[in-house]
N, C-alpha and C. Protein backbone atom coordinates (compact mmCIF):
# COMPACT_ATOMS: atom_id res chain seq x y z
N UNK A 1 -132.30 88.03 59.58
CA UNK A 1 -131.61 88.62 60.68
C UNK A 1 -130.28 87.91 60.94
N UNK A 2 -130.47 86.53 60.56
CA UNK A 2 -129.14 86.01 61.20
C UNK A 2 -128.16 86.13 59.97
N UNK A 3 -128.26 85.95 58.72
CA UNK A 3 -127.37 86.72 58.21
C UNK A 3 -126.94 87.66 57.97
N UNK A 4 -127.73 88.70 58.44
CA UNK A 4 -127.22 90.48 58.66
C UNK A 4 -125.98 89.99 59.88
N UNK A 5 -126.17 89.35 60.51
CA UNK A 5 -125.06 89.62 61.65
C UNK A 5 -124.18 88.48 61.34
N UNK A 6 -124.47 87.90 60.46
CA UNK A 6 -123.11 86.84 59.91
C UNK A 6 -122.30 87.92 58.96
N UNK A 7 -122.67 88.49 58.15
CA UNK A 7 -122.29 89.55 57.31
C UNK A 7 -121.89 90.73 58.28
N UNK A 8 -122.16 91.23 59.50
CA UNK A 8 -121.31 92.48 60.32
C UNK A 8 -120.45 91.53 60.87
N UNK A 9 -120.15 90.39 61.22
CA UNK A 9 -119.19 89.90 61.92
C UNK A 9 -118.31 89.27 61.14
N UNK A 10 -118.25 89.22 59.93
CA UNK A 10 -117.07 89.01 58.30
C UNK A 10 -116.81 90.60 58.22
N UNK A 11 -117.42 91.64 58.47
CA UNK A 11 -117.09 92.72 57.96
C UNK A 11 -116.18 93.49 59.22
N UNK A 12 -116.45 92.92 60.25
CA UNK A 12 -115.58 93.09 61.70
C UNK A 12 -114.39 92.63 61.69
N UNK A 13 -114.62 91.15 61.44
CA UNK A 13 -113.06 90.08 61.04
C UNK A 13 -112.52 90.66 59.56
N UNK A 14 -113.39 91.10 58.96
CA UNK A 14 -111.90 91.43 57.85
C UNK A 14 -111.56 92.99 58.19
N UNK A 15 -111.97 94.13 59.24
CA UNK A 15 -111.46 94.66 59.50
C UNK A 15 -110.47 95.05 60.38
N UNK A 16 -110.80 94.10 61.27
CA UNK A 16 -109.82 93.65 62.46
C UNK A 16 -108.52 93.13 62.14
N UNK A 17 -108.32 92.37 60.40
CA UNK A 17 -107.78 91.88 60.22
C UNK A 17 -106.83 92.57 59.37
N UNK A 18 -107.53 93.23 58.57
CA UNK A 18 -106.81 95.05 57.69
C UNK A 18 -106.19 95.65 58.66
N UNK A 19 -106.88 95.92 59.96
CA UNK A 19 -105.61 96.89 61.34
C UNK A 19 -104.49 96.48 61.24
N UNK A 20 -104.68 95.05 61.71
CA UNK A 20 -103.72 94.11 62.19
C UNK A 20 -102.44 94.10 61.32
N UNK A 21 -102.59 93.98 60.17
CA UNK A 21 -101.92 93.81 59.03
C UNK A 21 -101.11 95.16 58.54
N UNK A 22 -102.22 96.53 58.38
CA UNK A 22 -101.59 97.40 58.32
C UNK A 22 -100.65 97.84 59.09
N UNK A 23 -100.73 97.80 60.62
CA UNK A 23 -99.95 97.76 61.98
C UNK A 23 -99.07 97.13 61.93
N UNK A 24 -99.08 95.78 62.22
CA UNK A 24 -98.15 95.09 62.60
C UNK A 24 -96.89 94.91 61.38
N UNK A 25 -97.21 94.74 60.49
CA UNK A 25 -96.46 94.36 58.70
C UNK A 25 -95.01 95.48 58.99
N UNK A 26 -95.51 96.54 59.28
CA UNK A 26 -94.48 97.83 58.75
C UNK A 26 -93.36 97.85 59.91
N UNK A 27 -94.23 97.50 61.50
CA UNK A 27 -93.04 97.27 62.24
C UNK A 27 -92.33 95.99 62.54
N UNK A 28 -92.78 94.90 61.70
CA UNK A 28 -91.81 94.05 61.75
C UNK A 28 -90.75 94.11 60.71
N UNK A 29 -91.20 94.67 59.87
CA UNK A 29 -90.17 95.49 58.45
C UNK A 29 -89.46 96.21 59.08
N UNK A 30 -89.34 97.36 59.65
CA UNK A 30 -88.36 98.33 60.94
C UNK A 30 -87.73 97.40 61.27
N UNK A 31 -88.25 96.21 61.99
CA UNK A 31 -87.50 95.59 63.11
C UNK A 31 -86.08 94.81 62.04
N UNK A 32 -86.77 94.02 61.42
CA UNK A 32 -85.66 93.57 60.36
C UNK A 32 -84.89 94.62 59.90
N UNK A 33 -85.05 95.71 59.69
CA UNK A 33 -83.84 96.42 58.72
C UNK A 33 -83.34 96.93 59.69
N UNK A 34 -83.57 97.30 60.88
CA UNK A 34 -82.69 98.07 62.60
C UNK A 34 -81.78 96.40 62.59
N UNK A 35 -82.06 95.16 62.49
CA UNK A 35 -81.37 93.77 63.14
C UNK A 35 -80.65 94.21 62.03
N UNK A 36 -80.50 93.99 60.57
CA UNK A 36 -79.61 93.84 59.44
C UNK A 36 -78.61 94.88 59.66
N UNK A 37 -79.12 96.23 59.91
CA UNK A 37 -78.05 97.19 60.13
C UNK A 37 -76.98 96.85 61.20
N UNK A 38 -77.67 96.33 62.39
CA UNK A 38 -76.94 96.10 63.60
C UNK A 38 -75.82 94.63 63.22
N UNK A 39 -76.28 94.23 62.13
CA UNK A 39 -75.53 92.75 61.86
C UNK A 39 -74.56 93.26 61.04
N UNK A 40 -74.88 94.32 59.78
CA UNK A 40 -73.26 94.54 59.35
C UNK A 40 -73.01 95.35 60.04
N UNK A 41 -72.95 96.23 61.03
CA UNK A 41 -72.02 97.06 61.64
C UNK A 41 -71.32 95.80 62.44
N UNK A 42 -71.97 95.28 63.05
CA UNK A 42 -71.09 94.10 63.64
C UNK A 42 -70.31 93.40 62.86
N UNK A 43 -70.35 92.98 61.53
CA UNK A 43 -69.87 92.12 60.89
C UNK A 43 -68.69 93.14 60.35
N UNK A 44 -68.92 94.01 60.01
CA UNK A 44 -67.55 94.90 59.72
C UNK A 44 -66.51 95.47 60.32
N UNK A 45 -66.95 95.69 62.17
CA UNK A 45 -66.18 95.66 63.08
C UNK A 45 -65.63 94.38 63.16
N UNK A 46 -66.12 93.23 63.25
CA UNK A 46 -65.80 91.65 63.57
C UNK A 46 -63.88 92.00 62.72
N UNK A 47 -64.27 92.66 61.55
CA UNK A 47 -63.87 92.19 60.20
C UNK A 47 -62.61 93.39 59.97
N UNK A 48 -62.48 94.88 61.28
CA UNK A 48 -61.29 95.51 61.29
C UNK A 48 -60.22 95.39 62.35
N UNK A 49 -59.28 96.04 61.73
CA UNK A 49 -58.39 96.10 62.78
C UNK A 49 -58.50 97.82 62.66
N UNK A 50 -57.31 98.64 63.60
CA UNK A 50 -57.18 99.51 63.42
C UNK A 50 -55.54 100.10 63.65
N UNK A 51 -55.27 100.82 62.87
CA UNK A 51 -53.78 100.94 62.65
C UNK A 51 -53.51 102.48 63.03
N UNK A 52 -53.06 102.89 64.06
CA UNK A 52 -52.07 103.91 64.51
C UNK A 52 -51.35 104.32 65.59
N UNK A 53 -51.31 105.70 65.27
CA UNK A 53 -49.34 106.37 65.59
C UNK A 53 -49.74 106.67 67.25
N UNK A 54 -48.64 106.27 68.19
CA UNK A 54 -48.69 106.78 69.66
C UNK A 54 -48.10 108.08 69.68
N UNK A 55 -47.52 108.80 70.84
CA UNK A 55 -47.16 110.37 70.18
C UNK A 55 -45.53 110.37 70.34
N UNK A 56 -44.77 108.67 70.19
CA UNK A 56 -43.69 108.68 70.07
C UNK A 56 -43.38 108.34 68.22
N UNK A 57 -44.94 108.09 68.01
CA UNK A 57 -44.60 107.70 66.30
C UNK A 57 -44.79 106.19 66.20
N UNK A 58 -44.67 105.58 67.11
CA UNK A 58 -44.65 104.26 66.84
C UNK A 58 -46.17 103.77 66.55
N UNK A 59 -46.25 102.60 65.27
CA UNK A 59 -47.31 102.14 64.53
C UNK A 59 -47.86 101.17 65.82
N UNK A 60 -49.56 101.16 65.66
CA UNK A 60 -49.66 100.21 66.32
C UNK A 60 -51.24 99.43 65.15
N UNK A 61 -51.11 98.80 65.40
CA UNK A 61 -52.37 97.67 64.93
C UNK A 61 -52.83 97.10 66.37
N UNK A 62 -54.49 97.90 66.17
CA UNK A 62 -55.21 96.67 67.44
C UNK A 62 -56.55 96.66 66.80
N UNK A 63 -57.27 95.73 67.90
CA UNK A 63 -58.54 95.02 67.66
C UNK A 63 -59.80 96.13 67.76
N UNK A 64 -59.28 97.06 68.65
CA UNK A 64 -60.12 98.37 69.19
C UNK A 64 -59.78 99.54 68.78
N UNK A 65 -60.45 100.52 68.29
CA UNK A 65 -59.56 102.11 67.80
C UNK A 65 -59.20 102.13 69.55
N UNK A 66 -58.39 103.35 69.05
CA UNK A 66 -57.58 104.18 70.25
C UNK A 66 -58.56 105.00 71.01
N UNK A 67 -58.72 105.30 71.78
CA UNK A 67 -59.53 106.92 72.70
C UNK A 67 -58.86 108.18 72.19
N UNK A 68 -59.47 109.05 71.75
CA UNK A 68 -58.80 110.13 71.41
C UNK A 68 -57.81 110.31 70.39
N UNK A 69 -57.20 109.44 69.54
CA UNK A 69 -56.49 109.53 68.62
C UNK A 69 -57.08 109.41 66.84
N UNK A 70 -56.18 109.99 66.28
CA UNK A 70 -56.38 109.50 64.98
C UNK A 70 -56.09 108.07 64.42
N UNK A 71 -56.72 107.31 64.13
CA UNK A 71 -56.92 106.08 63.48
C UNK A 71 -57.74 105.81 61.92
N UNK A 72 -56.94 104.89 61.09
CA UNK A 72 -57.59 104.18 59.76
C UNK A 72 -57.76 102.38 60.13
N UNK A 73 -58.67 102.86 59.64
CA UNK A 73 -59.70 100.79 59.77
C UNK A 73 -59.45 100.37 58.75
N UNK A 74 -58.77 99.06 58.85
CA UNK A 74 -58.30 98.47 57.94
C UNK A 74 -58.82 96.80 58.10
N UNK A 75 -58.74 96.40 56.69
CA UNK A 75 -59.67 94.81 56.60
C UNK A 75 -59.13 94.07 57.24
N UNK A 76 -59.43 92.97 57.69
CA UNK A 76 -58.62 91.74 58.14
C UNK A 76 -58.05 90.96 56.84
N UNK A 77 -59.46 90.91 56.21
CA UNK A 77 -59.94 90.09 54.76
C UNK A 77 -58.78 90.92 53.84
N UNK A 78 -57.70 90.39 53.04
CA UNK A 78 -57.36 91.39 51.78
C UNK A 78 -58.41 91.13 50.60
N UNK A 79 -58.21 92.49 50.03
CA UNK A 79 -58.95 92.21 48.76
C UNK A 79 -58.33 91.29 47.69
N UNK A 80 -59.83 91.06 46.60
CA UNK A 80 -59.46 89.97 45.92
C UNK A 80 -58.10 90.52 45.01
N UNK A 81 -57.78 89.66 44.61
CA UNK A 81 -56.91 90.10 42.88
C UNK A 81 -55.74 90.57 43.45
N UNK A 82 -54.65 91.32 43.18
CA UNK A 82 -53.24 91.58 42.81
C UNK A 82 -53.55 93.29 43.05
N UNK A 83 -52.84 93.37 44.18
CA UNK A 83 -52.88 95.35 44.36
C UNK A 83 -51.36 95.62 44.21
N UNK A 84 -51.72 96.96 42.99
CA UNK A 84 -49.63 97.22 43.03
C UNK A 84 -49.78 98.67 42.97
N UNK A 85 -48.86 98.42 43.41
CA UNK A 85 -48.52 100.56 43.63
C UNK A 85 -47.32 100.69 42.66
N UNK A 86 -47.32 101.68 42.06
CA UNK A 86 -46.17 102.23 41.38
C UNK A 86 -45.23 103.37 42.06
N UNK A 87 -44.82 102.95 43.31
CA UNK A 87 -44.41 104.08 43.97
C UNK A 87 -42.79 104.08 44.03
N UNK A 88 -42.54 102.77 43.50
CA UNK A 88 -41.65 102.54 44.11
C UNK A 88 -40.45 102.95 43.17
N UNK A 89 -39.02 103.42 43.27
CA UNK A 89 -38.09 103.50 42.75
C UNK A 89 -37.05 102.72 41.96
């Protein structure tokens, strides 16, 4: 008798312990990949500026896009290596 109920109470604890595991495992996985997302969106804002036109034309570069306007996000960081344009005359 007393090991019938040593044996339902291993078969309780390792199921209690299968819940637990199945449960808990997947939303701490969510939780990490929602923090990572939230860390490069931050890290890539950290990391723009934003560059545009007022409606006299004049350029502006700031830390924040504009309200209502058209804006391009641009790096702080330049890229690696040598950038050349052939545009020129």
């Amino acid at each position: 008798m007393k090991q019938a109920a040593l044996l339902l109470l291993a078969i309780a604890a390792g199921a209690a312990a299968w819940w637990w595991y199945s449960s808990e495992m997947p939303r701490r996985e969510r939780e990490r990949m929602a923090a990572a997302e939230v860390a490069a969106i931050q890290a890539e804002r950290a990391n723009a500026l934003y560059r545009w036109r007022d409606d006299a034309g004049a350029l502006h570069v700031t830390q924040s896009p504009p309200k209502g306007r058209k804006y391009e996000r641009i790096s702080r960081i330049p890229a690696d290596g040598i950038e050349v344009h052939g545009e020129r005359d």
